[in-house]
Protein backbone atom coordinates (compact mmCIF):
# COMPACT_ATOMS: atom_id res chain seq x y z
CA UNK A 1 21.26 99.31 -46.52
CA UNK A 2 24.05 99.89 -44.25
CA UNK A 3 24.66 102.00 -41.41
CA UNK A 4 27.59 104.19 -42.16
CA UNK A 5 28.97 105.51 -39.23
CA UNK A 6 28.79 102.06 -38.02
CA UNK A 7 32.08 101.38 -36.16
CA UNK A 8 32.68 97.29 -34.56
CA UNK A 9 33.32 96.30 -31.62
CA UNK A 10 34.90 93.14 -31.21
CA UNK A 11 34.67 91.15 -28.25
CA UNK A 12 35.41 87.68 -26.51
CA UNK A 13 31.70 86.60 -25.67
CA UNK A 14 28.80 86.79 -28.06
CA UNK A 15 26.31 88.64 -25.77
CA UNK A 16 28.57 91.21 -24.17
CA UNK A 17 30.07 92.00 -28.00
CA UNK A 18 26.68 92.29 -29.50
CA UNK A 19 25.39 94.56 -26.32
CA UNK A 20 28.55 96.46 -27.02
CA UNK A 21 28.05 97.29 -30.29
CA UNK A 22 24.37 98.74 -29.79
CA UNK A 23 25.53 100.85 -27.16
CA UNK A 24 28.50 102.01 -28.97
CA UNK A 25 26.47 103.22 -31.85
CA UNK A 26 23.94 104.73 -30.11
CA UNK A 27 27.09 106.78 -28.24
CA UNK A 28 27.99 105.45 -25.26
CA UNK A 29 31.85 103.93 -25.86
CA UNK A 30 31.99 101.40 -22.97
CA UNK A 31 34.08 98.25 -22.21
CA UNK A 32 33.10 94.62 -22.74
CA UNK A 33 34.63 93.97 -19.19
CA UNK A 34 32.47 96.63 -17.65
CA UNK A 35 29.09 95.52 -19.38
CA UNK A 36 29.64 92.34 -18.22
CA UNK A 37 29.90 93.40 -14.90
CA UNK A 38 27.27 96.14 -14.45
CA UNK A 39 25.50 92.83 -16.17
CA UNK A 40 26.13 90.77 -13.60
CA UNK A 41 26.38 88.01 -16.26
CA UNK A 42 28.89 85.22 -14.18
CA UNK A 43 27.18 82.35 -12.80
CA UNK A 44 27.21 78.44 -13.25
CA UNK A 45 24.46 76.47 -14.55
CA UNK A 46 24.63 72.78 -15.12
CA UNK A 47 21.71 71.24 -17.37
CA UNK A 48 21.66 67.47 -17.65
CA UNK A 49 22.19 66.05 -21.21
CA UNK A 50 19.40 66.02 -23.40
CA UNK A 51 20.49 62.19 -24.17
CA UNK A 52 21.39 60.69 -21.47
CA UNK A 53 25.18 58.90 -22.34
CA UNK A 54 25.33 60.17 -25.52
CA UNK A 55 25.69 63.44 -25.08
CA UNK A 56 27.14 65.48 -22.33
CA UNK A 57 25.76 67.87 -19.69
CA UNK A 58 25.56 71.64 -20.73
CA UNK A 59 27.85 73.15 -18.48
CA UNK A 60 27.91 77.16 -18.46
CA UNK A 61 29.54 79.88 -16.76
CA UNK A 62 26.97 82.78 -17.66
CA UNK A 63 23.53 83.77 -16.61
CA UNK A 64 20.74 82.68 -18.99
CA UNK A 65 20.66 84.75 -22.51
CA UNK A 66 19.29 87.93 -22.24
CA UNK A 67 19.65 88.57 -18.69
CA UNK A 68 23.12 90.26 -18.92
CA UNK A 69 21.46 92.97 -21.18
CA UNK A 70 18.86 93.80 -19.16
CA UNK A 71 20.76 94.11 -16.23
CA UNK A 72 23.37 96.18 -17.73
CA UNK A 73 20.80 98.42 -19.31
CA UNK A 74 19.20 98.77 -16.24
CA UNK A 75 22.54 99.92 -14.52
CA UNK A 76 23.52 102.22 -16.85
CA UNK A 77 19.93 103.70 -17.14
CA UNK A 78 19.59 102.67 -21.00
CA UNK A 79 16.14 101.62 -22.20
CA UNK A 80 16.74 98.26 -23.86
CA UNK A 81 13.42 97.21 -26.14
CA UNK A 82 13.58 93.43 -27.20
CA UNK A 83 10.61 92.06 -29.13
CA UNK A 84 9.97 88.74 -30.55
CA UNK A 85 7.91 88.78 -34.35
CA UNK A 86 5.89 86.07 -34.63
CA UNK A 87 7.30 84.31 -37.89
CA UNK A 88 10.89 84.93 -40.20
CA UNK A 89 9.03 87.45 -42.57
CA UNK A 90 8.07 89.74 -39.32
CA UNK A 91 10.97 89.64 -38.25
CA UNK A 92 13.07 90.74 -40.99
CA UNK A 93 10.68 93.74 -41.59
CA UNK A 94 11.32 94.77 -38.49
CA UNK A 95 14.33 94.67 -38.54
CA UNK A 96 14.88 96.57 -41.46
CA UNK A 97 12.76 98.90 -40.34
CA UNK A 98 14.98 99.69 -36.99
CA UNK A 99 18.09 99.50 -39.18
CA UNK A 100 16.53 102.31 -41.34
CA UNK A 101 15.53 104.43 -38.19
CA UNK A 102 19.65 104.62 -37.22
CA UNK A 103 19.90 101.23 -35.14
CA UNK A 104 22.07 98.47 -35.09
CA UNK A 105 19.71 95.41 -33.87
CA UNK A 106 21.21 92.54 -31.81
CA UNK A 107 19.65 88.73 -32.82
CA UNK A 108 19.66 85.61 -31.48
CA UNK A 109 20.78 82.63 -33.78
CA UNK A 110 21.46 79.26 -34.23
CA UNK A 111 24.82 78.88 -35.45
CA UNK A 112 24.76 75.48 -37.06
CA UNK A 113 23.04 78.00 -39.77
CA UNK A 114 26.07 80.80 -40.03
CA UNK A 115 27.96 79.98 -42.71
CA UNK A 116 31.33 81.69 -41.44
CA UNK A 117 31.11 79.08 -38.18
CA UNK A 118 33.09 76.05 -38.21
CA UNK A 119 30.80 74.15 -35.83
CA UNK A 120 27.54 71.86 -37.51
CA UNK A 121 26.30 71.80 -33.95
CA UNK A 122 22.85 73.24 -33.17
CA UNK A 123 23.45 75.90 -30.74
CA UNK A 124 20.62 78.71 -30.94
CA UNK A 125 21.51 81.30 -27.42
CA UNK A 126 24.24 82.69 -30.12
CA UNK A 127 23.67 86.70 -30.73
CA UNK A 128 25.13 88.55 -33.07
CA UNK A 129 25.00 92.24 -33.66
CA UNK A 130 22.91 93.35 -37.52
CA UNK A 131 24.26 96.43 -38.69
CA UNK A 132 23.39 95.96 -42.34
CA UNK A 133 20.59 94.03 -44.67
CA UNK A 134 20.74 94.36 -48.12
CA UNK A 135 17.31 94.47 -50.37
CA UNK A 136 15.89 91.24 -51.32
CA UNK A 137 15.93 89.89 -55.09
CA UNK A 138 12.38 89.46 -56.24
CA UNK A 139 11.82 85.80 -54.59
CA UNK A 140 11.36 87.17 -51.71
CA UNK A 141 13.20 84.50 -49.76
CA UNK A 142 14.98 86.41 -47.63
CA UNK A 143 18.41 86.79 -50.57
CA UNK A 144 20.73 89.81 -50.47
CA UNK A 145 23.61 90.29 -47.72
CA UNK A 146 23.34 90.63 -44.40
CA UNK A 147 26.07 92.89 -42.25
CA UNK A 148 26.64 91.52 -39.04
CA UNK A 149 29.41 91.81 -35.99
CA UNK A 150 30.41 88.49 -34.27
CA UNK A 151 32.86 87.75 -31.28
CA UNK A 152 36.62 88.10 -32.16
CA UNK A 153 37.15 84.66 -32.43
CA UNK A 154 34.49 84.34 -35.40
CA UNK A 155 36.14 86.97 -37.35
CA UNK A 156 34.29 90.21 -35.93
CA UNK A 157 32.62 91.73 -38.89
CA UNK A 158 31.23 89.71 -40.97
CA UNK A 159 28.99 89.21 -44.45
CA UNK A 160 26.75 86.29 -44.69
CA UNK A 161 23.68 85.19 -47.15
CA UNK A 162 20.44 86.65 -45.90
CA UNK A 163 18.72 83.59 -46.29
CA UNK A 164 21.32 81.81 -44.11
CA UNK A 165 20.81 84.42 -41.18
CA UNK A 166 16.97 84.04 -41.79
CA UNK A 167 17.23 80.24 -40.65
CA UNK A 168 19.79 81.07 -38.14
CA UNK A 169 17.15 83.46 -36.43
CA UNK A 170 14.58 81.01 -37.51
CA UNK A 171 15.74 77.96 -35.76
CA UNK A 172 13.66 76.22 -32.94
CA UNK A 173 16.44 73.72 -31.99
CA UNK A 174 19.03 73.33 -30.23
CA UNK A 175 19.94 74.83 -26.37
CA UNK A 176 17.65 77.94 -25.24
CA UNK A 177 16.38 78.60 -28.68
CA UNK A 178 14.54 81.62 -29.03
CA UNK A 179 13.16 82.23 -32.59
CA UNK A 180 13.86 85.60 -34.09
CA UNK A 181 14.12 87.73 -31.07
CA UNK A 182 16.09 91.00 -30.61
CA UNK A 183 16.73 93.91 -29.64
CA UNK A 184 18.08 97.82 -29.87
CA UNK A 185 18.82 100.61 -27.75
CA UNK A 186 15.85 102.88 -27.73
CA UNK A 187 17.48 105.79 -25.86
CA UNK A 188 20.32 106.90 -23.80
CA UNK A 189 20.89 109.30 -20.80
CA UNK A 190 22.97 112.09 -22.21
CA UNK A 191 25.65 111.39 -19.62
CA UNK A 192 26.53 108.64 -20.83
CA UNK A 193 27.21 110.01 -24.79
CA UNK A 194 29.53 112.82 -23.31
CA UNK A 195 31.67 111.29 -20.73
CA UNK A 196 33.32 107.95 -21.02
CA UNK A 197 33.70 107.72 -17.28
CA UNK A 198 29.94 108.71 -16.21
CA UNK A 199 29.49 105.47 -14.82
CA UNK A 200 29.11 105.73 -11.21
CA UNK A 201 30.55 104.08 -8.63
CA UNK A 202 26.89 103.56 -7.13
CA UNK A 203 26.16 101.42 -10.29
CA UNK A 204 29.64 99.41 -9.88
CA UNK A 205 29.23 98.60 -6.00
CA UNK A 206 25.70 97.32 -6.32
CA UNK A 207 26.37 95.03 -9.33
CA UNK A 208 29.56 93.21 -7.63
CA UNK A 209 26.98 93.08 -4.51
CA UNK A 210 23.85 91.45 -6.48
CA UNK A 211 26.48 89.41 -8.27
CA UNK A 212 28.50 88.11 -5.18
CA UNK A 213 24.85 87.50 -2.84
CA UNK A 214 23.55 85.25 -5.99
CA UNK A 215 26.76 83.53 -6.12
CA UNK A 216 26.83 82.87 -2.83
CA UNK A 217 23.30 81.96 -2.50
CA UNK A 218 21.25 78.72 -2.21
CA UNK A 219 19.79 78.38 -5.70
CA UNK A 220 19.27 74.37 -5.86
CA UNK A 221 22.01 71.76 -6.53
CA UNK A 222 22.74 72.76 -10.21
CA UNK A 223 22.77 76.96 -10.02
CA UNK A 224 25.64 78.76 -8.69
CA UNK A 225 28.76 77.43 -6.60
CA UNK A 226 26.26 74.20 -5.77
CA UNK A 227 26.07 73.72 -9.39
CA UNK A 228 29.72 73.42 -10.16
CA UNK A 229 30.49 70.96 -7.07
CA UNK A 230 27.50 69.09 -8.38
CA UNK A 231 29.34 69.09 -11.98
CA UNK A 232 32.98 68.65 -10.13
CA UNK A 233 31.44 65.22 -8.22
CA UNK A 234 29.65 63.89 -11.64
CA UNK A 235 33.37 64.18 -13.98
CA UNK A 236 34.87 60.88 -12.66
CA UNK A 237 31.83 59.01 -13.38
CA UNK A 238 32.00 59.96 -17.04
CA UNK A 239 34.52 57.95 -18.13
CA UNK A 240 30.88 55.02 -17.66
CA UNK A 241 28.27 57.20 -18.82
CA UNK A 242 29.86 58.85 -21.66
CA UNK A 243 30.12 57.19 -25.26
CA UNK A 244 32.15 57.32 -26.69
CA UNK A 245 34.71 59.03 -24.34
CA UNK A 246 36.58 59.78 -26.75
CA UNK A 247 34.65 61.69 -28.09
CA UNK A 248 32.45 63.59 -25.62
CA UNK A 249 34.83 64.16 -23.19
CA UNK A 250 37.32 66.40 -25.01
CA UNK A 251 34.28 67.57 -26.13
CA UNK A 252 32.90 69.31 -23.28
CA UNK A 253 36.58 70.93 -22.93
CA UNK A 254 36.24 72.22 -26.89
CA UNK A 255 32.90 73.24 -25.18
CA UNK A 256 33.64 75.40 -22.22
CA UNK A 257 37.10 76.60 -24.34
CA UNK A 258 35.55 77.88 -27.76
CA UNK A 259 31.80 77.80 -27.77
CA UNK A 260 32.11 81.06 -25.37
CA UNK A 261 30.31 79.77 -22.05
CA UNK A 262 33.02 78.04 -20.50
CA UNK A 263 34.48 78.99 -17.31
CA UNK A 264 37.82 80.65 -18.02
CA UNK A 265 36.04 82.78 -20.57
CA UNK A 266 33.94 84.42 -18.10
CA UNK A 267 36.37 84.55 -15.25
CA UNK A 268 38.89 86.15 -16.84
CA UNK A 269 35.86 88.88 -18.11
CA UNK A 270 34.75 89.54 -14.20
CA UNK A 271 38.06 89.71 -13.54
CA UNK A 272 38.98 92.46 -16.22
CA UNK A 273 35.68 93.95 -15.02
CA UNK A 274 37.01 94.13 -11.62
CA UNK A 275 40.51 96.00 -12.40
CA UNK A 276 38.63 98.59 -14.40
CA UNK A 277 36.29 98.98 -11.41
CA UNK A 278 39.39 99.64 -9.48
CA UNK A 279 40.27 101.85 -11.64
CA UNK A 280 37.33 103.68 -11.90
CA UNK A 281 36.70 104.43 -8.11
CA UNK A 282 40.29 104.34 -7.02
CA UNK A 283 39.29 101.66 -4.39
CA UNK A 284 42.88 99.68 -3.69
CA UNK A 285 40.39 96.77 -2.00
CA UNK A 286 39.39 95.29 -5.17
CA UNK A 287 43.25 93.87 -6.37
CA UNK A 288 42.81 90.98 -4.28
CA UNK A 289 39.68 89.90 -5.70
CA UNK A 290 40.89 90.65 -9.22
CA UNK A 291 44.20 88.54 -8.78
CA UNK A 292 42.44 85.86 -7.05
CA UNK A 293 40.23 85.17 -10.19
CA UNK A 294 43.41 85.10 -12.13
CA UNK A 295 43.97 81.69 -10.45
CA UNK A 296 40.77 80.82 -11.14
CA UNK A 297 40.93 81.34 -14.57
CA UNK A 298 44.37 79.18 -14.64
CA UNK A 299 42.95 76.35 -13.34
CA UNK A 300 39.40 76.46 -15.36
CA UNK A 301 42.70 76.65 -17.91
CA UNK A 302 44.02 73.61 -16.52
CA UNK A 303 40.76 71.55 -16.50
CA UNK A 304 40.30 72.07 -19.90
CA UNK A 305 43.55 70.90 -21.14
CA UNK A 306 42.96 67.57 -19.41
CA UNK A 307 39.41 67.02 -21.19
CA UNK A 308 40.79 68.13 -23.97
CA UNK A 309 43.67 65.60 -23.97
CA UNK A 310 41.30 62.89 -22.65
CA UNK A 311 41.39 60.48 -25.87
CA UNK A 312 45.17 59.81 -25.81
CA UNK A 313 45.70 59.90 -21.98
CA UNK A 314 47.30 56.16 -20.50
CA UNK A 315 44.84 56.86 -17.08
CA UNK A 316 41.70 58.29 -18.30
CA UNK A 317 40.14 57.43 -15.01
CA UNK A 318 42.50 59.29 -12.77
CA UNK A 319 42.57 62.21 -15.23
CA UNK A 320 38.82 62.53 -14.75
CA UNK A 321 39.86 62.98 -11.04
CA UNK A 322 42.25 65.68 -11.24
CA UNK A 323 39.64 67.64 -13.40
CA UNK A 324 37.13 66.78 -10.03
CA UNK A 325 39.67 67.94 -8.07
CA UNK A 326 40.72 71.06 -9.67
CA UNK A 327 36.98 71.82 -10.12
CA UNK A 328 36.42 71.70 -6.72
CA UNK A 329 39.53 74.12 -6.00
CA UNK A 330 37.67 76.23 -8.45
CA UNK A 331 34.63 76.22 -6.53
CA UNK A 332 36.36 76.91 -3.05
CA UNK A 333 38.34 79.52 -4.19
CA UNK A 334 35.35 81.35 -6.43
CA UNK A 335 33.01 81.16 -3.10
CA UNK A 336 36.23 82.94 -0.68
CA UNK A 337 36.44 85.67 -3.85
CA UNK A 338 32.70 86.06 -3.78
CA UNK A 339 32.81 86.78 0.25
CA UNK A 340 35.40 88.92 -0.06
CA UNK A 341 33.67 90.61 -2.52
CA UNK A 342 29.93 90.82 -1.09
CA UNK A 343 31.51 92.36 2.81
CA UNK A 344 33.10 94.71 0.53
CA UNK A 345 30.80 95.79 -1.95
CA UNK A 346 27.98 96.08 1.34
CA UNK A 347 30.11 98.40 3.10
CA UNK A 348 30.92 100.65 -0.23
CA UNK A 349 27.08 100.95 -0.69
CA UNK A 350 26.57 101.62 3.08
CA UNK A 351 24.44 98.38 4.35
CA UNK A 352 24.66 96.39 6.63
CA UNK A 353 25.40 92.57 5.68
């Protein structure tokens, strides 16, 4: 079965899109910028490679999976149910079973296991938005179609085997797995399914506050702006720990360019997120901060181009140290945005900092 008023939503970032999509069936018609927002979902986490020279760090530019939902949900006063069936069979029962009640059910999946991805990496924080599941032939292995919406980059809507999404959701490895989890939108306040602008300014101010007073905040040497000076100091000494360079290096700019955790991605999101909060409450104060993480997107930009040309460059050593050096530009100009931001956002909600 299908859902036939089911209308996608394409997005740049697999959470966000997938989050989208629920809500947008279920009636509220809401940006990707603005979810991501009201999620609160920019950050920087650095995770040390899981083989130590030869593979690279995990470098990402989001909150851990999940979080952004809940947040957002929470914002926008949506009740957000995720469960997690025990095995593959569970879990595609109940799934059908929400599909058949009206909803369109957001999974998490390993995408080494779609078989419209390019990638044969194991990567299992992926989610994906199920609006469809056709019935299973009599083996009972999970055949038939499956209708699913995916980030613009992977093609938006797409149809894929159902046994191939029952290992996606199946899969135990690779980074964050979480084995057949998901989620729906259980209910709505009615404001939200009548009026595209209901959002309130309230909801806006506090999420650029929690969001600015975590980035700003003391979180350990690998969370945060601490996190990506840690990573900024550690990219010169690649060129000795990495091997093949070659190889891994360009790959961690394919990485943070395509996979959809990277940092441009995500600045160039809060930034979108912060011109439609301008918009939205008519405050003049929030340009600055939205221009200033247009630079900041440009030089995430600018990073990524050197890894990515890494393999043919003459001085591999002293491109590693422009990346270290733009990185830390990065950092000082995302922790002036995020000050700007937090005295701001504290004086719109009417505390003191």
């Amino acid at each position: 079965m299908r859902l036939e008023s089911f209308q996608p939503q394409v997005g740049v970032h697999c959470e966000t899109t997938t989050l989208r999509n629920m809500l947008h069936h279920a009636g509220a018609r809401l940006s990707e910028p603005l979810l991501f927002g009201l999620g609160q979902g920019i950050d920087f986490q650095y995770w040390d490679p899981p083989v130590p020279g030869r593979s690279a760090p995990m470098l990402t530019g989001r909150v851990g999976p999940g979080e952004l939902s809940h947040r957002a949900c929470a914002a926008l006063g949506a009740e957000l149910c995720a469960s997690r069936p025990p095995d593959a069979d569970a879990a595609r029962a109940r799934t059908a079973e929400l599909l058949a009640a009206g909803h369109v059910v957001g999974v998490t999946v390993d995408i080494y296991h779609l078989d419209y991805f390019s990638s044969r990496s194991h990567f299992a924080s992926h989610y994906i938005a199920l609006y469809g599941l056709d019935e299973e032939p009599d083996d009972g292995h999970g055949g038939g179609l499956a209708y699913v919406v995916d980030t613009d980059q992977q093609g938006g809507a797409q149809t894929l085997p159902g046994e191939s999404l029952r290992r996606a959701r199946n899969s135990d490895e690779g980074f964050l797995p979480s084995p057949n989890l998901q989620m729906h939108i259980g209910g709505l306040p009615k404001r939200l399914t009548t009026d595209s602008t209901a959002v309130a300014h309230e909801e806006i101010w506090q999420a650029i506050r929690a969001t600015a007073a975590r980035m700003l905040s003391d979180r350990g040497p690998e969370r945060g702006l601490s996190g990506l000076r840690k990573a900024a100091s550690d990219v010169p000494g690649w060129r000795d720990t990495l091997t093949p360079g070659e190889e891994l290096v360009p790959g961690v700019g394919r990485f943070w360019r395509y996979a959809g955790t990277g940092g441009a991605n995500f600045r160039g999101l809060y930034g979108d997120f912060l011109r439609e909060a301008r918009q939205r409450t008519a405050d003049a104060a929030l340009d600055g901060p939205a221009d200033a993480f247009d630079g900041v997107r440009q030089q995430w930009d600018e990073a990524i181009d050197l890894l990515l040309g890494y393999g043919e460059a003459p001085d591999p050593g002293g491109r590693l140290k422009t990346v270290e050096t733009l990185m830390h530009a990065i950092a000082d100009a995302e922790q002036a945005a995020f000050e700007r931001l937090l005295r701001l956002a504290t004086r719109r909600v009417g505390e003191s900092p």
